[in-house]
N, C-alpha and C. Protein backbone atom coordinates (compact mmCIF):
# COMPACT_ATOMS: atom_id res chain seq x y z
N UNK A 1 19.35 9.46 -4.49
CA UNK A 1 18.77 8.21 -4.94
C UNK A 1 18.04 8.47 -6.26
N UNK A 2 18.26 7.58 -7.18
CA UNK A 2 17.62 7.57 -8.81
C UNK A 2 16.03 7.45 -7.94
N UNK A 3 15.29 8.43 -9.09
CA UNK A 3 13.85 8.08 -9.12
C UNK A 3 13.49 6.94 -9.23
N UNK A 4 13.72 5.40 -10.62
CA UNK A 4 13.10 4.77 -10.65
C UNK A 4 13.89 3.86 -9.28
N UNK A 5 14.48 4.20 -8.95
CA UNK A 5 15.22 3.30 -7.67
C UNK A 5 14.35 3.61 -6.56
N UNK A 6 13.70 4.54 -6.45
CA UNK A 6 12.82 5.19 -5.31
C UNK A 6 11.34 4.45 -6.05
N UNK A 7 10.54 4.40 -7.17
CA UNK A 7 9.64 4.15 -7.36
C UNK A 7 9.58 2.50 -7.73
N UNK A 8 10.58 1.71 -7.54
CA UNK A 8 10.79 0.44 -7.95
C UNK A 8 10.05 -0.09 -6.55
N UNK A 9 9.99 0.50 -5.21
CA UNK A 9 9.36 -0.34 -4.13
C UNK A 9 7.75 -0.02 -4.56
N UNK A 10 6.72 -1.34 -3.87
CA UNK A 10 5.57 -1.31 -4.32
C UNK A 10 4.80 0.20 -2.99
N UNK A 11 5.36 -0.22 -1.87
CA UNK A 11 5.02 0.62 -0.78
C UNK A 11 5.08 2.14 -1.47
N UNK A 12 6.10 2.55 -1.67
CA UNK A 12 6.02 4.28 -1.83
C UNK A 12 5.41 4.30 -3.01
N UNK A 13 5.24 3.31 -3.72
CA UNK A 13 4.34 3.82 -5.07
C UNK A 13 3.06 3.86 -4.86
N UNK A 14 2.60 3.18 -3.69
CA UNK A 14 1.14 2.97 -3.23
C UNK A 14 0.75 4.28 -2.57
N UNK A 15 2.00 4.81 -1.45
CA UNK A 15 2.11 6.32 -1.33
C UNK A 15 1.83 7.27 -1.97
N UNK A 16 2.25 7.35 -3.15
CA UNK A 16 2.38 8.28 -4.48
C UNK A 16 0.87 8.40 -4.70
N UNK A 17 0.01 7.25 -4.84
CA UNK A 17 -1.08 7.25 -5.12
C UNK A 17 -2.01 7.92 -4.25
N UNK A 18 -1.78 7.85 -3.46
CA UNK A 18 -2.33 8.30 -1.94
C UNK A 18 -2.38 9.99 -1.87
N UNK A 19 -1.29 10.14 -2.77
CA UNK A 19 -0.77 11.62 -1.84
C UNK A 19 -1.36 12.22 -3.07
N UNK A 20 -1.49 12.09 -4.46
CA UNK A 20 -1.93 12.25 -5.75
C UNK A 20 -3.30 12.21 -5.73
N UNK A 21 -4.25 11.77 -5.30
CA UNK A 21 -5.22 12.00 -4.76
C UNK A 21 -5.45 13.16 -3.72
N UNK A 22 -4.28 13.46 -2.46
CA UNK A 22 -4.81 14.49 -1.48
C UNK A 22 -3.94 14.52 -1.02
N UNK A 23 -3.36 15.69 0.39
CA UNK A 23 -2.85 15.75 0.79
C UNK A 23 -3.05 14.81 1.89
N UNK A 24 -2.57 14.13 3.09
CA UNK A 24 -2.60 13.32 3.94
C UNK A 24 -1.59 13.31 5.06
N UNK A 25 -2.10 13.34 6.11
CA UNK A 25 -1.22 13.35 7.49
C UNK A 25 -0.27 11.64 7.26
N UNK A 26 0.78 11.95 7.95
CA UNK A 26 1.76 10.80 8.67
C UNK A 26 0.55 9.57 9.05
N UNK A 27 0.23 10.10 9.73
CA UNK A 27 -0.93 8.94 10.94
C UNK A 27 -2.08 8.56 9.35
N UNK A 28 -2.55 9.02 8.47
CA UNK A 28 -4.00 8.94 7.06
C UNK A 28 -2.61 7.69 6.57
N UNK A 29 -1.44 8.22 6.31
CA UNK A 29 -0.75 6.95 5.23
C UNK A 29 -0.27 6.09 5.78
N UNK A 30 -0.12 5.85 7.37
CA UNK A 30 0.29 4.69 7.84
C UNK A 30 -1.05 3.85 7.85
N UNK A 31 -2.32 3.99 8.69
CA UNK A 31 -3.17 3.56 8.65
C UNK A 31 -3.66 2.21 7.07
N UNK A 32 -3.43 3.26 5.92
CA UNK A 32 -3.59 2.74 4.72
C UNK A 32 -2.59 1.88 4.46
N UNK A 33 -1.36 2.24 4.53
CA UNK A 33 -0.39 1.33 4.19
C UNK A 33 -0.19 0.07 5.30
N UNK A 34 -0.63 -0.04 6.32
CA UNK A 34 -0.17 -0.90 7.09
C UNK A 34 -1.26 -1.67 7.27
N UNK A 35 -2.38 -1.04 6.81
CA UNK A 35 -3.71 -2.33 6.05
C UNK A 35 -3.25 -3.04 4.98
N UNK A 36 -2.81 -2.54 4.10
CA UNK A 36 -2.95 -3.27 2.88
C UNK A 36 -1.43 -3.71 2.64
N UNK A 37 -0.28 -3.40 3.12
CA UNK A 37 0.70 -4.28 3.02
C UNK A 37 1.07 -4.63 4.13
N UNK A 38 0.55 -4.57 5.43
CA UNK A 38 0.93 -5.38 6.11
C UNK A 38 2.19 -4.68 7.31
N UNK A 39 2.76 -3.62 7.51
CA UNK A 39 3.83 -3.15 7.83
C UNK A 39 3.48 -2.13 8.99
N UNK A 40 4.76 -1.94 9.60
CA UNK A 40 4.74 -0.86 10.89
C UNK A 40 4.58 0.55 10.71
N UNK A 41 4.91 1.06 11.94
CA UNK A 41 4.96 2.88 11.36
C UNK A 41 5.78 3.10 10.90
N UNK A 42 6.88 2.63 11.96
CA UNK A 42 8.61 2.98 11.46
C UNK A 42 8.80 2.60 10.18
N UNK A 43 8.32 1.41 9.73
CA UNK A 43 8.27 0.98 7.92
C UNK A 43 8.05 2.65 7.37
N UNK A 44 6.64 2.57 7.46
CA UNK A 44 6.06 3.67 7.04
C UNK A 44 6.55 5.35 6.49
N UNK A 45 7.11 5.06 8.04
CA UNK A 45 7.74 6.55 8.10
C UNK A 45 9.34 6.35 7.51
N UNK A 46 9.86 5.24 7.24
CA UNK A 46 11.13 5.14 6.84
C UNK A 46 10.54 5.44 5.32
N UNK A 47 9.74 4.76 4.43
CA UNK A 47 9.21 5.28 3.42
C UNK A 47 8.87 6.35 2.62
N UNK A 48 8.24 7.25 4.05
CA UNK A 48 8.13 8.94 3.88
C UNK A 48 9.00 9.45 3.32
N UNK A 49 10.04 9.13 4.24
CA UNK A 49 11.89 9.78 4.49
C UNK A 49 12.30 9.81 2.91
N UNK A 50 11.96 8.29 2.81
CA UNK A 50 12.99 8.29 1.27
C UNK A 50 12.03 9.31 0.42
N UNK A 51 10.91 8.93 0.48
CA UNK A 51 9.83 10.41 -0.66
C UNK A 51 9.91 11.92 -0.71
N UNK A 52 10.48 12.01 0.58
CA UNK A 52 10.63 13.50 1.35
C UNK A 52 12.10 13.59 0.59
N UNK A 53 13.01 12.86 0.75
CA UNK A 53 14.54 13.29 0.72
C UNK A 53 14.81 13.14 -1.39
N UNK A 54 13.99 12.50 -1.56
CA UNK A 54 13.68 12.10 -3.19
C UNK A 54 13.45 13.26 -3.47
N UNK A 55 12.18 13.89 -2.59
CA UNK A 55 11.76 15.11 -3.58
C UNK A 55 10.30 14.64 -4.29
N UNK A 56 10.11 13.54 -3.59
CA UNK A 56 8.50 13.26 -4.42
C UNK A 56 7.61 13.70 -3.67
N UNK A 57 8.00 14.27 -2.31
CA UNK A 57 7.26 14.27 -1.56
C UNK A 57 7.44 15.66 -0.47
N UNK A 58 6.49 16.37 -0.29
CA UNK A 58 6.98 17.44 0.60
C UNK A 58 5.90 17.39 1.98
N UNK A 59 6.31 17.86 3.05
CA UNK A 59 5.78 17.64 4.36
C UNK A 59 5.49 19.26 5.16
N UNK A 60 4.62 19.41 5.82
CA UNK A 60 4.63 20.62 6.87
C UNK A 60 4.05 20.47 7.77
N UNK A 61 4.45 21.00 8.90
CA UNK A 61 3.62 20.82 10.31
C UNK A 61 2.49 21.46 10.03
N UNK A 62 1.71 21.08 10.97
CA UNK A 62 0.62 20.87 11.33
C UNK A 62 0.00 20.72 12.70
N UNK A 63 0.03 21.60 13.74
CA UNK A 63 0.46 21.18 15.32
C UNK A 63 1.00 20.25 15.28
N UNK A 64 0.36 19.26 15.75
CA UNK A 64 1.59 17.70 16.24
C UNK A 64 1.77 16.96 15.08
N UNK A 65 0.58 16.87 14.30
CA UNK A 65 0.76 16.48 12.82
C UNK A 65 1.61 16.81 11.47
N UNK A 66 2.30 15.78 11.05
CA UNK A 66 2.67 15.96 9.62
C UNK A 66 2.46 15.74 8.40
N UNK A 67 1.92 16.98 7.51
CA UNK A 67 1.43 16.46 6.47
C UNK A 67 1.71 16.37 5.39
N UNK A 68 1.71 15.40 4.67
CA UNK A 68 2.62 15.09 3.10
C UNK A 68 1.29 15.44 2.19
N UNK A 69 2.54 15.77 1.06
CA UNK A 69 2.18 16.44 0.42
C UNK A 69 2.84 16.11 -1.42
N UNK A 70 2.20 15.36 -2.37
CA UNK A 70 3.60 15.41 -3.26
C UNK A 70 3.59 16.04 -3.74
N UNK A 71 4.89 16.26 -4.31
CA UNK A 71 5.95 17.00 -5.46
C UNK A 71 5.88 15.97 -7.02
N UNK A 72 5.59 16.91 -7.80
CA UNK A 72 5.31 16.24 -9.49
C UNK A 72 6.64 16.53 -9.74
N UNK A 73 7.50 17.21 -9.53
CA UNK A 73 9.02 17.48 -9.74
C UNK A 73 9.94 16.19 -10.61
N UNK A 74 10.06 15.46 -9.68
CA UNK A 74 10.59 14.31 -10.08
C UNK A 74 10.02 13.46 -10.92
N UNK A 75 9.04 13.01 -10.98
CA UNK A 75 7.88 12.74 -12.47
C UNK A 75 8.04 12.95 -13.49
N UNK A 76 7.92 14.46 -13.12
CA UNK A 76 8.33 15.54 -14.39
C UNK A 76 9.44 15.26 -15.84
N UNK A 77 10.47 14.87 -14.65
CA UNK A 77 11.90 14.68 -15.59
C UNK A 77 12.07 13.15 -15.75
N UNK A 78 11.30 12.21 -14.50
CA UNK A 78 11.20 10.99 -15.54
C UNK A 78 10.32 11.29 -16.92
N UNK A 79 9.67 11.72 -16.86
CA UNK A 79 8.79 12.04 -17.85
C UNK A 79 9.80 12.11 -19.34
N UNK A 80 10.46 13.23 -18.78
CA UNK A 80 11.05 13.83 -20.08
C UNK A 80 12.40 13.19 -20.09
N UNK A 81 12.58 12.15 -19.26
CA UNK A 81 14.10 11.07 -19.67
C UNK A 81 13.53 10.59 -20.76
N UNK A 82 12.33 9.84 -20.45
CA UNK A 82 11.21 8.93 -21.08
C UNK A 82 10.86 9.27 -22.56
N UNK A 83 10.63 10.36 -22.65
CA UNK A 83 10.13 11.00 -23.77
C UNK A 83 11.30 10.64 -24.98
N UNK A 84 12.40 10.14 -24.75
CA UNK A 84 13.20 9.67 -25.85
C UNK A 84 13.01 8.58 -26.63
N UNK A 85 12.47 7.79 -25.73
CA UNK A 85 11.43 6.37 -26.04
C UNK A 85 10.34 6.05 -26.15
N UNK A 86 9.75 7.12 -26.66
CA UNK A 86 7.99 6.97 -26.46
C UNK A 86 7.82 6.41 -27.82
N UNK A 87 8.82 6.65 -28.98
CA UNK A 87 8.65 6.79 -30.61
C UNK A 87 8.95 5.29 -30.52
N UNK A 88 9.55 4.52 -29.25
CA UNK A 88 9.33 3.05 -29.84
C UNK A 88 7.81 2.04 -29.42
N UNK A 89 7.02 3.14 -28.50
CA UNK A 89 5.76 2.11 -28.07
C UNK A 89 4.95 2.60 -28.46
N UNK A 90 4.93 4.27 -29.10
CA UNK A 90 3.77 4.88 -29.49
C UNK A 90 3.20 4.44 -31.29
N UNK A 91 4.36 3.94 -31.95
CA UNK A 91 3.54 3.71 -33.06
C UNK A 91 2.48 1.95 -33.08
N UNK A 92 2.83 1.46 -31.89
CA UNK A 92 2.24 0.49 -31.30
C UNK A 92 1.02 0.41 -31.02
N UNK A 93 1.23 1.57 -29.84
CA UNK A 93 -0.39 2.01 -29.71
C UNK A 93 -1.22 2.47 -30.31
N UNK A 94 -0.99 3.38 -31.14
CA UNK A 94 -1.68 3.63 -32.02
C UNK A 94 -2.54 2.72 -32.82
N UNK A 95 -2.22 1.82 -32.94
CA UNK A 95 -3.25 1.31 -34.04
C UNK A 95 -3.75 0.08 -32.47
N UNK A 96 -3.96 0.41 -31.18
CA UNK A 96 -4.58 -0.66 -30.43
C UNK A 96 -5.91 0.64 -29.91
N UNK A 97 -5.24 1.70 -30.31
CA UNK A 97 -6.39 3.08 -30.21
C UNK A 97 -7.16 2.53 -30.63
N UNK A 98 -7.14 2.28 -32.13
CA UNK A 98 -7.66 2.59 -33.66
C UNK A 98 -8.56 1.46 -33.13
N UNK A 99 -8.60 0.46 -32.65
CA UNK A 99 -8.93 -1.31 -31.88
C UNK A 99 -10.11 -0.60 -31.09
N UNK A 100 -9.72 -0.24 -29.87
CA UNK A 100 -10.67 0.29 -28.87
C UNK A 100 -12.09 1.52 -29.33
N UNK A 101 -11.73 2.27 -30.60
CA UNK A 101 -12.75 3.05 -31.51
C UNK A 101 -13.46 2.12 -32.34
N UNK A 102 -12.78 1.53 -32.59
CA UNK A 102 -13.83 0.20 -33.59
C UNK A 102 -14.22 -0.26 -32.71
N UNK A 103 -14.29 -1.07 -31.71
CA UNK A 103 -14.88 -1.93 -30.55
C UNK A 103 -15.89 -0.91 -30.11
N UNK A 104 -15.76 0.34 -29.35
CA UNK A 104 -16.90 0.86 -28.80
C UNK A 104 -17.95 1.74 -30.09
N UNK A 105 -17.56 1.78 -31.35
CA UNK A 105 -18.38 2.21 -32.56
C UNK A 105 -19.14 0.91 -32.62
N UNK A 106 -18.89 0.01 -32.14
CA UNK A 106 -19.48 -1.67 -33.07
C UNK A 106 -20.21 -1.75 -31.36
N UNK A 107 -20.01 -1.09 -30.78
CA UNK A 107 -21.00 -1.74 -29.30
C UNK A 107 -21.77 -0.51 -29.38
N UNK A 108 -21.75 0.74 -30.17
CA UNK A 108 -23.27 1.83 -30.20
C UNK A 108 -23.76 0.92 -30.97
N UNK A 109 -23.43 0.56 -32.54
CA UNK A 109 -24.42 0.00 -33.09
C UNK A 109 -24.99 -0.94 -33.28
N UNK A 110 -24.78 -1.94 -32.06
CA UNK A 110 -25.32 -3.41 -31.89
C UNK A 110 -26.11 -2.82 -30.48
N UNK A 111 -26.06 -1.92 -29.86
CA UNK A 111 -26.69 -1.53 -28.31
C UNK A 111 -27.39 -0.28 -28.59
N UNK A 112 -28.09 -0.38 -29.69
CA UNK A 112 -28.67 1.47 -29.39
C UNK A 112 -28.79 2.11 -28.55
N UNK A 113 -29.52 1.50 -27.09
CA UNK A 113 -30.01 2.31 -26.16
C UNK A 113 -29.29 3.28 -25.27
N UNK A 114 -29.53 4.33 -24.84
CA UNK A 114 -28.75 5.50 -24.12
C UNK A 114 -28.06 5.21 -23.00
């Protein structure tokens, strides 16, 4: 399965976040995920599967527990697909940098205080 085909669902990207922060048992990311979107274990764990079998995601026992774990692997090389196109948004940003240094230079010297 293509990466952005794996990161196009909102669920495993909410994962990603989760696991990028810490490592986390099966039972830590269902809990979270099935608060905030609403979904089962089996959802859940069907989710894992695809992260695990992607490669975004690696798992090890743990007595009865399983704990995920991600993999930057796949990131990685979106990363560097990506990197062919950065020369069309980066001369963009650049000058919204240049925006955000003038804005917080013009809020020291209208706010002196520490």
């Amino acid at each position: 399965m293509h990466a952005f085909h794996v990161l196009r669902e909102p669920v495993r990207r909410r994962i990603l976040e989760l696991l990028a922060e810490s490592e986390h048992s099966s039972g830590q990311v269902t809990a979270v995920i099935a608060k905030e979107f609403g979904i089962t274990q089996p959802a859940v764990s069907m989710h894992l599967r695809v992260l695990r079998e992607s490669g975004f995601a690696t798992v090890r026992p743990e007595g009865a527990r399983r704990i995920y774990t991600m993999d930057g692997g796949p990131l990685a090389e979106m990363d560097a697909w990506l990197q062919q196109f950065r020369t069309f948004w980066d001369h963009r940003l650049n000058p919204l940098d240049t925006e955000i240094a003038r804005g917080r230079k013009r809020k020291k010297l209208e706010d002196p205080s520490p």
